[in-house]
Protein backbone atom coordinates (compact mmCIF):
# COMPACT_ATOMS: atom_id res chain seq x y z
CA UNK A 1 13.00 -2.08 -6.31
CA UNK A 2 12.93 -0.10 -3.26
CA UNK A 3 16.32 1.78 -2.34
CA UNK A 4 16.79 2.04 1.54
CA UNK A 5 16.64 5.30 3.17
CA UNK A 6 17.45 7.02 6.33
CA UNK A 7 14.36 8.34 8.02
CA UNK A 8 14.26 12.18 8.32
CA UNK A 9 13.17 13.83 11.28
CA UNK A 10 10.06 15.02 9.83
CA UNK A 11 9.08 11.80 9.36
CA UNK A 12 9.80 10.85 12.88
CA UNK A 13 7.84 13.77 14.01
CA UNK A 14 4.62 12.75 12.10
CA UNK A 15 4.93 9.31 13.07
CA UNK A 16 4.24 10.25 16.37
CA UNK A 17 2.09 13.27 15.35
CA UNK A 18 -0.35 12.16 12.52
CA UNK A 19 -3.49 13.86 14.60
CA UNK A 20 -1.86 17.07 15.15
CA UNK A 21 -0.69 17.14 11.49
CA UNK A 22 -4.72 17.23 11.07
CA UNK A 23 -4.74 20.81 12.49
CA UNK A 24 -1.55 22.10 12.22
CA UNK A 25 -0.65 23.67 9.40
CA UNK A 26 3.44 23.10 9.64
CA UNK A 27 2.91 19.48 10.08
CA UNK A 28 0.44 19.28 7.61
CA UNK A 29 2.96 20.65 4.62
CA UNK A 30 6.13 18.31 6.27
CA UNK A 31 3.19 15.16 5.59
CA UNK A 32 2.26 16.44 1.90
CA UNK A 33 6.36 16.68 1.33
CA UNK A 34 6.99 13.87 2.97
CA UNK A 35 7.85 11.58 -0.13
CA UNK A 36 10.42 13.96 -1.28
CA UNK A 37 13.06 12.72 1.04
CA UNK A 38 11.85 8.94 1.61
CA UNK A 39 12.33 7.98 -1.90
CA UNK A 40 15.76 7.89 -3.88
CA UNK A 41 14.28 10.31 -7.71
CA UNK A 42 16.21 10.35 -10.62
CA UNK A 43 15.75 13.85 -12.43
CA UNK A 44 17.13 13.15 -15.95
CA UNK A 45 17.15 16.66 -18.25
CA UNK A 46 17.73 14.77 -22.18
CA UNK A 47 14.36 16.17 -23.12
CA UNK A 48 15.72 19.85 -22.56
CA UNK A 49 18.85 18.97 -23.92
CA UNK A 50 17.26 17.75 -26.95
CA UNK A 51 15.35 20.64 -27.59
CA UNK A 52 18.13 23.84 -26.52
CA UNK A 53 21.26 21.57 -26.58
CA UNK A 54 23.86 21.16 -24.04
CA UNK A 55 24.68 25.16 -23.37
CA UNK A 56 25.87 24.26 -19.70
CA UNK A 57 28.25 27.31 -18.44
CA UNK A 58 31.33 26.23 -16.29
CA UNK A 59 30.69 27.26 -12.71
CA UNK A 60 33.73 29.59 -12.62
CA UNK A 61 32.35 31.33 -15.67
CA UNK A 62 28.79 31.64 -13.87
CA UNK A 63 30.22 33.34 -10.92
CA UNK A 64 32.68 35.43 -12.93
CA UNK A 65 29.92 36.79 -15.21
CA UNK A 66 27.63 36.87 -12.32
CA UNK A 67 29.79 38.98 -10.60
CA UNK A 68 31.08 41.36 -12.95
CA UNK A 69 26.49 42.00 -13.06
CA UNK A 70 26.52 43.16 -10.04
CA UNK A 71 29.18 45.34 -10.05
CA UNK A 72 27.66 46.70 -12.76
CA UNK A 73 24.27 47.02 -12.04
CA UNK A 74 24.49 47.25 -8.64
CA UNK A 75 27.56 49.15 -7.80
CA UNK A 76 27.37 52.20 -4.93
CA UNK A 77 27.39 55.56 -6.38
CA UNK A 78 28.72 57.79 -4.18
């Protein structure tokens, strides 16, 4: 079953473009990426989970620990 979808820009762009996209090289990577944003994808991580377990950090944690690393690391010495 096919989920409806806004059309990008890009899309609009090659639709009126396919013979350029031929020769130009920015069109030519928006065509080959196309079908990232026309289709709805499901990314589903059990297999991971499965195999390292659920080790998710809370976001305030990340950015806590992240920065308390770069004050660290990357602190001005004067």
């Amino acid at each position: 079953m096919k989920i409806p979808c806004q059309t990008t820009g890009a899309s609009l762009i090659l639709s009126d473009n396919k013979m350029l996209a031929l020769v130009h090289p920015y069109l030519r990577e928006i065509k080959e990426m196309l079908y990232e944003f026309e289709e709805s994808y499901i990314v589903d991580h059990s297999n991971f989970v499965e195999t390292f377990g659920n080790h998710a950090t809370a976001h305030r944690e990340a950015i806590r620990q992240t920065i308390a690393w770069y004050r660290e690391h990357l602190a001005v010495k004067v």
